[in-house]
Protein backbone atom coordinates (compact mmCIF):
# COMPACT_ATOMS: atom_id res chain seq x y z
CA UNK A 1 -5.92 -12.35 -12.14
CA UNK A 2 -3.28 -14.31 -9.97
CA UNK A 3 0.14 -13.42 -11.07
CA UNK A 4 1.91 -17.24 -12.20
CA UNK A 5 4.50 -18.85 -10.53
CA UNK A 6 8.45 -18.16 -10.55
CA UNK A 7 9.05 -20.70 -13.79
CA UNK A 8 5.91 -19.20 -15.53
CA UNK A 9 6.44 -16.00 -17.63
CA UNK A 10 4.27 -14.46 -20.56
CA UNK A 11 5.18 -15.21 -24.03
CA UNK A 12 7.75 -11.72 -23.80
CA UNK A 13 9.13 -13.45 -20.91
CA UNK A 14 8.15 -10.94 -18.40
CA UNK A 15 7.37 -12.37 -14.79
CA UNK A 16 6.25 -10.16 -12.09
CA UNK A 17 7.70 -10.30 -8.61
CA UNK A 18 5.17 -9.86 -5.48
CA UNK A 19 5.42 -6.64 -3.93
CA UNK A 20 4.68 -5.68 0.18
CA UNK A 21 2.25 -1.81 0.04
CA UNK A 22 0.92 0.11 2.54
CA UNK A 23 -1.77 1.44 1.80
CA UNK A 24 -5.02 4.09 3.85
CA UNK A 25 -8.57 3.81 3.12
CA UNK A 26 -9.74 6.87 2.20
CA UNK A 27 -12.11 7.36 4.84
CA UNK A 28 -12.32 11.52 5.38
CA UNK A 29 -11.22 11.75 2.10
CA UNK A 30 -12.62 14.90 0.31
CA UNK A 31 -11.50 18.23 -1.34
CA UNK A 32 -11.59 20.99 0.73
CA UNK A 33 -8.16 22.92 -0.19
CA UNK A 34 -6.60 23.18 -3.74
CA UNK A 35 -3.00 22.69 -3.43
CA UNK A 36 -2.63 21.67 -7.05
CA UNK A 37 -4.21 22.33 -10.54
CA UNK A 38 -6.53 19.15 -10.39
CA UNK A 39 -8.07 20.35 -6.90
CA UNK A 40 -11.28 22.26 -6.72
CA UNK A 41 -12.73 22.41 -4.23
CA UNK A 42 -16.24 23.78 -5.25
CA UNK A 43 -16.81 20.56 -7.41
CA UNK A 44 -15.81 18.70 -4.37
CA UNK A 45 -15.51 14.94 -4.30
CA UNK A 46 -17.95 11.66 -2.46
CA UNK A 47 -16.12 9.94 -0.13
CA UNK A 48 -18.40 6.59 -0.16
CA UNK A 49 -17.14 6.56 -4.35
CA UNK A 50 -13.45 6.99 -3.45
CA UNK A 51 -13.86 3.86 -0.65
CA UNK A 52 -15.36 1.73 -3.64
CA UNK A 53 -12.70 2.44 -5.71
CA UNK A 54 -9.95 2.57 -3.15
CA UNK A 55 -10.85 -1.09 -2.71
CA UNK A 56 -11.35 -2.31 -6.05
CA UNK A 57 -7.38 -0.91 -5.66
CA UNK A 58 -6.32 -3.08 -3.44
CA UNK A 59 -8.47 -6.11 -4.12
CA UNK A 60 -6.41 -5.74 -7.70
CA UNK A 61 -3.00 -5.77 -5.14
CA UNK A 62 -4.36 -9.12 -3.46
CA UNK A 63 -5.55 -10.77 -6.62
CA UNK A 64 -2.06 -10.57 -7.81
CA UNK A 65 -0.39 -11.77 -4.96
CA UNK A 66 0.60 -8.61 -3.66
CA UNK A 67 0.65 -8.18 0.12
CA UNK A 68 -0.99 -5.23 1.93
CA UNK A 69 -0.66 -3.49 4.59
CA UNK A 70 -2.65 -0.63 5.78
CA UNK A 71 -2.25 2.23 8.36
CA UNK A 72 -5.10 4.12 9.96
CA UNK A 73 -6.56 7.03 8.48
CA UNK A 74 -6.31 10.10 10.48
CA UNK A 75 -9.49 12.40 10.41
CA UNK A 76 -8.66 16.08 9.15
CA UNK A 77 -6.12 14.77 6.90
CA UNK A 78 -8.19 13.57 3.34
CA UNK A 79 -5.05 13.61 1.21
CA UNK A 80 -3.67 10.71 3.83
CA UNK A 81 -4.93 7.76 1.38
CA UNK A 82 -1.99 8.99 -0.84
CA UNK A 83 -0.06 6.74 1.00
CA UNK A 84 3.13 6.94 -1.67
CA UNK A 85 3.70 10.39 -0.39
CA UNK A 86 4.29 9.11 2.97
CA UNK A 87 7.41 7.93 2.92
CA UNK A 88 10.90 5.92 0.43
CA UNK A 89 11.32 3.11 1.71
CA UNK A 90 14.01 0.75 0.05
CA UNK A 91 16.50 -1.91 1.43
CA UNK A 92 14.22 -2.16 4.87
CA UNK A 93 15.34 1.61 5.64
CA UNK A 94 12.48 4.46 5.79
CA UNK A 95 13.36 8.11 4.60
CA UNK A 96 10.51 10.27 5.96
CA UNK A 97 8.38 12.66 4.15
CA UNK A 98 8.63 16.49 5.00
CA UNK A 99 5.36 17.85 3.57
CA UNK A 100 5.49 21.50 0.88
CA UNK A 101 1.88 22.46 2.12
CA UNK A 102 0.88 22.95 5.88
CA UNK A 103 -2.98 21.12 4.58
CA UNK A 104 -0.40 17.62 4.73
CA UNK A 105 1.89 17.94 6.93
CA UNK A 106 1.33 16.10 9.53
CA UNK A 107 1.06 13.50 7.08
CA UNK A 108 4.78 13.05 7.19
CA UNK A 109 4.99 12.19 11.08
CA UNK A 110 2.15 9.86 10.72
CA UNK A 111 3.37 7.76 8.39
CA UNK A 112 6.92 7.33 9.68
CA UNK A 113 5.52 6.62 13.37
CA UNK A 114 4.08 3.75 11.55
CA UNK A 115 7.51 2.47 10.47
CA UNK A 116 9.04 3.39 13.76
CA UNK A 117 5.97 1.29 15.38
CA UNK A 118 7.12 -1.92 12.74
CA UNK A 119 10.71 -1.84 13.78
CA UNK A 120 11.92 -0.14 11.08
CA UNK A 121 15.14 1.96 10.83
CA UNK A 122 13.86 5.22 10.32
CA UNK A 123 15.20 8.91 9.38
CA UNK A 124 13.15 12.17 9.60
CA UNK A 125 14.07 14.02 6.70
CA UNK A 126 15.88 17.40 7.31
CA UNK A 127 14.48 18.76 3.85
CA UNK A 128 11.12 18.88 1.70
CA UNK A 129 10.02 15.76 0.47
CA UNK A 130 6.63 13.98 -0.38
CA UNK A 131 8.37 10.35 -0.71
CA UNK A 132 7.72 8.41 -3.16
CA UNK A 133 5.34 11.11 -5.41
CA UNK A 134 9.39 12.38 -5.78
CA UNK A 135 11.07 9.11 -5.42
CA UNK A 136 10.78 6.19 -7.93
CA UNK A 137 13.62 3.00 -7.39
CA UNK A 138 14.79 0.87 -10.08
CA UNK A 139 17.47 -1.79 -9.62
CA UNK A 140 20.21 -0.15 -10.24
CA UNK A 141 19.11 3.92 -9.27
CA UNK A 142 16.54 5.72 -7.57
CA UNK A 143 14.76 8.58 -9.72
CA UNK A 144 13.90 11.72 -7.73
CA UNK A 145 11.72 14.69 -9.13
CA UNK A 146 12.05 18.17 -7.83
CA UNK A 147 10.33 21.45 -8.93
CA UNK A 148 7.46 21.60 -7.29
CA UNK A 149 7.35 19.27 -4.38
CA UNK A 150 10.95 18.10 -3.30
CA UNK A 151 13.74 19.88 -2.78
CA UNK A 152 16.89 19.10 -4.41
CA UNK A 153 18.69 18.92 -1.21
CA UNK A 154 16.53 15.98 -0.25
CA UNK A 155 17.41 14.00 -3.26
CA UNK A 156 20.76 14.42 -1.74
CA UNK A 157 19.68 13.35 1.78
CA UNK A 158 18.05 10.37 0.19
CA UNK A 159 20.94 9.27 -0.94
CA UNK A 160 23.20 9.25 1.72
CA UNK A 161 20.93 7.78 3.99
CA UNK A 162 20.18 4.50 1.60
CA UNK A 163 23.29 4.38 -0.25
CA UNK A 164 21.68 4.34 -3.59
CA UNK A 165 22.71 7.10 -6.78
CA UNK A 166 19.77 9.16 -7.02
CA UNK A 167 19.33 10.90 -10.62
CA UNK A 168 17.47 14.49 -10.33
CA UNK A 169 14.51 15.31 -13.15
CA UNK A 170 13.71 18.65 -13.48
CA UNK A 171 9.39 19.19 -13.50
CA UNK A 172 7.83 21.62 -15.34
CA UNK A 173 4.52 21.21 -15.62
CA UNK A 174 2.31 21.90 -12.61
CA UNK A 175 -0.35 19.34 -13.68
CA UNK A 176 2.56 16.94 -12.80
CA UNK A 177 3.58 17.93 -9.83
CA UNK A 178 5.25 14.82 -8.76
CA UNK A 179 7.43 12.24 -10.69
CA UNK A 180 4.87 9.94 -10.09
CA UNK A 181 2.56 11.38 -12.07
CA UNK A 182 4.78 11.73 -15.25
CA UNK A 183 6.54 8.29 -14.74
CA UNK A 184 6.72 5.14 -13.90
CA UNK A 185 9.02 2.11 -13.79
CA UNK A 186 8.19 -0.82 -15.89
CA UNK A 187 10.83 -2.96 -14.00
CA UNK A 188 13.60 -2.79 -12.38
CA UNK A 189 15.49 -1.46 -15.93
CA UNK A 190 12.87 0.65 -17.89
CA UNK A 191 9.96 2.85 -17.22
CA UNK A 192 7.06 5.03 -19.23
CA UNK A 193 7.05 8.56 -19.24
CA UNK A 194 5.55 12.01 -20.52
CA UNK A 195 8.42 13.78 -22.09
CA UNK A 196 6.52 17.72 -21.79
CA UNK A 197 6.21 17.18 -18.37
CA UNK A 198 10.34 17.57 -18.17
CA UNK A 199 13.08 20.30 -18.48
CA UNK A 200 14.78 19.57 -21.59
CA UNK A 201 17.93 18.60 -19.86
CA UNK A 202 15.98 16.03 -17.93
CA UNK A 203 14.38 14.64 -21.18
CA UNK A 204 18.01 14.43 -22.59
CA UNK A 205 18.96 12.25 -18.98
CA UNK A 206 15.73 10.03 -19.26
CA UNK A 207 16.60 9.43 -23.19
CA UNK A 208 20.52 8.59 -22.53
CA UNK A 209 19.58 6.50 -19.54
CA UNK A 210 15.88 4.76 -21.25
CA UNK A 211 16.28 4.50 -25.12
CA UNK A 212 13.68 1.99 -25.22
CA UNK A 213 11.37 3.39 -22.65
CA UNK A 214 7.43 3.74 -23.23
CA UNK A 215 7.21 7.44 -24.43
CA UNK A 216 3.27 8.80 -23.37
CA UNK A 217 1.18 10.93 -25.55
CA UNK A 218 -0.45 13.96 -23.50
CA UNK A 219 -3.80 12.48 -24.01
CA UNK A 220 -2.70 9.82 -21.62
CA UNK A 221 -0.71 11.83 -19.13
CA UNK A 222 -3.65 13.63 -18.57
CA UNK A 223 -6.09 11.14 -16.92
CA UNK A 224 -2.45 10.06 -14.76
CA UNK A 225 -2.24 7.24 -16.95
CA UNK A 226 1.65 7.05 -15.76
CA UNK A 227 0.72 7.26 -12.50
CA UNK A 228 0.37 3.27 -12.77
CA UNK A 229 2.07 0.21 -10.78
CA UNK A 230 3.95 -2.56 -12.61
CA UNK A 231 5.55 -5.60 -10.84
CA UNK A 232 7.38 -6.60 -13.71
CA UNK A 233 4.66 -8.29 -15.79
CA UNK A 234 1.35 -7.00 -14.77
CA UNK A 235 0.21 -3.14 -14.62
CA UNK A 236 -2.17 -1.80 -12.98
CA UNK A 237 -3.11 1.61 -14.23
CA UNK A 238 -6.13 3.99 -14.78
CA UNK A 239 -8.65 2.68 -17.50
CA UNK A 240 -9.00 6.01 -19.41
CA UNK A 241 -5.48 5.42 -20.28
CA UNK A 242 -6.57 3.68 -23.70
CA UNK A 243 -3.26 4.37 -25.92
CA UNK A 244 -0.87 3.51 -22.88
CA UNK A 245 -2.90 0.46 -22.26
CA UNK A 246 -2.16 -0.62 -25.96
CA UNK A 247 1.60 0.05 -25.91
CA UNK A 248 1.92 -1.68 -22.98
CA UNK A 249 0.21 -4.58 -24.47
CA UNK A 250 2.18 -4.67 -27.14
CA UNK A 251 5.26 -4.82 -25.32
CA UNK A 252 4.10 -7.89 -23.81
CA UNK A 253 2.50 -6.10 -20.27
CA UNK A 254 -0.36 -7.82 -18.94
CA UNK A 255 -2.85 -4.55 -17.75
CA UNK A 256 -5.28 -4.24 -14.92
CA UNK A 257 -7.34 -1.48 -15.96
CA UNK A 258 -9.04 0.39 -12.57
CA UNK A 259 -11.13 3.42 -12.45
CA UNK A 260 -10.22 6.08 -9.87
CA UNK A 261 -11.69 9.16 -11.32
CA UNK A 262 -13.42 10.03 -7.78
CA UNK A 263 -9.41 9.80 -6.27
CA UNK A 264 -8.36 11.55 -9.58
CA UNK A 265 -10.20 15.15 -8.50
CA UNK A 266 -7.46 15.28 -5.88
CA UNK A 267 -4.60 14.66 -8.45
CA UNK A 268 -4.47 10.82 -6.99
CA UNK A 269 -4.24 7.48 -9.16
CA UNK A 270 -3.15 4.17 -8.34
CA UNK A 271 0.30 4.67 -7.78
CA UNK A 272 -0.15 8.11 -4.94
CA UNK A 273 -2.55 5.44 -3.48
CA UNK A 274 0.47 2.99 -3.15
CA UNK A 275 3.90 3.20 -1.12
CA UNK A 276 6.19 0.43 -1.52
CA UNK A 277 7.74 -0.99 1.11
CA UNK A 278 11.22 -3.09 -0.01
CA UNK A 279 12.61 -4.96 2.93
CA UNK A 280 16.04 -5.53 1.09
CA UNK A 281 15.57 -9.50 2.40
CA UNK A 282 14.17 -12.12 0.49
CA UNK A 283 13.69 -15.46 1.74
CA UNK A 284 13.04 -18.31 -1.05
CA UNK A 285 13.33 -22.58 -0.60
CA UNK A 286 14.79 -21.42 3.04
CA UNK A 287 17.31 -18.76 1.77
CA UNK A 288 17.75 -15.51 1.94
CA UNK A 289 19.20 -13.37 -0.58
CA UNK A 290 19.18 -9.73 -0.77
CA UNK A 291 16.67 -7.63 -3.38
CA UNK A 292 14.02 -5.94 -2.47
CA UNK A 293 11.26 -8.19 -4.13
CA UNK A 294 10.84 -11.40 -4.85
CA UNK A 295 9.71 -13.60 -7.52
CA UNK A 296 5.73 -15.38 -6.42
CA UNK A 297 7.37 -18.69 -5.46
CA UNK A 298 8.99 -17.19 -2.53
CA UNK A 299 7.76 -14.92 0.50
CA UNK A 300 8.49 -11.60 1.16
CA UNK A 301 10.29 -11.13 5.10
């Protein structure tokens, strides 16, 4: 699927906007430590599988016009593929990752010597933080989870450091241990979510701020079905997610349906596979104009 052109939209009028990822073959990836409810590390987990579906992943990126990056694996580090971790990066500025478990933390300093190596304005984070598993940015907020992963104090950090309002959800539920894997943004103004995997007060914030958000049933949350990628128009999310698929079909989505059950027994899905990068500087018909992403007639700088 090849995502149309800026004047082409689908019938809802939904057209998606190309996106720049960075992204990390999963080459030593394998479960060896549980540092979360979906790790075992008796069942273990094949490495060659994981590659296959790592790169149906990103062949789904490329199809769509997405650009990829990718930075090298580092042996002794298998969670490293969950490149969304590594790093928020929005407006062209990096906030680095400070790890919760000593298994990933050198994660952090691998991934923002990457940046540092692009030429990107970079800040090591003074508090706990697994990037974007915490972080999620819409257009006019960023979304940061705490409770497991992130400190609050980071969300704080965050915010200072790219001048965006960051809005603190509570977690609850240990099988979502990061936002990401309890929501995701449909666009820039609305996103899906699993209510029970919230504090109450945080399900009162995400209903004040999303009344018409996609609200998923636990059946769905529980094969990471929100831990899914959507440009605008086309989402890419795991296939087991049958009842999310349909919703989001009937709200006009266009869904790539991926299997990444082998990336799954690590508590992984499309989105921990996938970190953002937003330059904050769009060029289109020789102009630039600030944003973050832009529309497939144009070229991300």
């Amino acid at each position: 699927m090849t995502i149309a052109p800026e004047s082409a939209a689908t019938e809802s009028g939904r057209t998606g906007t190309a996106r720049h990822f960075l992204m990390c073959r999963p080459e030593f990836f394998t479960v060896s430590y549980s540092i979360n409810p979906w790790m075992r590390p008796e069942k273990g987990a094949d490495t060659a599988t994981a590659l296959r579906q790592w790169e149906s992943l990103r062949q789904a990126y490329e199809s769509l016009g997405h650009r990829v990056s990718l930075i090298d694996p580092v042996e002794g580090l298998p969670d490293m593929v969950f490149a969304a971790n590594g790093a928020l990066v929005v407006d062209g500025r990096v906030y680095g990752a400070r790890f919760a478990h000593p298994e990933r933390a050198a994660e952090g300093p691998a991934y923002l010597r990457w940046f540092v190596e692009q030429g990107y304005e970079t800040l090591e984070a003074s508090f706990t933080n697994e990037g974007e598993g915490d972080y999620l940015t819409l257009d006019e907020m960023i979304l940061a989870g705490t409770g497991f992963r992130t400190d609050v104090a980071a969300h704080m950090e965050a915010q200072e450091f790219l001048g965006r309002p960051v809005v603190t959800l509570r977690l609850v539920d240990p099988r979502y241990y990061h936002l990401d894997t309890a929501l995701f943004p449909l666009d820039g103004r609305n996103v899906a979510y699993y209510p029970e995997a919230f504090s109450e007060g945080s399900r009162r914030v995400l209903r004040r701020l999303f009344p018409d958000a996609v609200v998923a049933t636990s059946a769905d949350a529980e094969v990471l079905g929100l831990n899914a990628v959507s440009d605008g128009r086309n989402v890419v999310v795991n296939a087991e997610a049958t009842g999310l698929v349909l919703e989001l079909k009937r709200r006009g989505f266009e869904v790539v349906p991926v299997d990444l059950s082998e990336l799954r027994k690590a508590g992984g899905g499309p989105k921990c596979c996938t970190l953002e990068i937003r330059t904050g500087e769009i060029r289109t018909g020789g102009e630039i104009r600030t944003g973050g992403e832009i529309r497939m007639s144009g070229e991300i700088r």
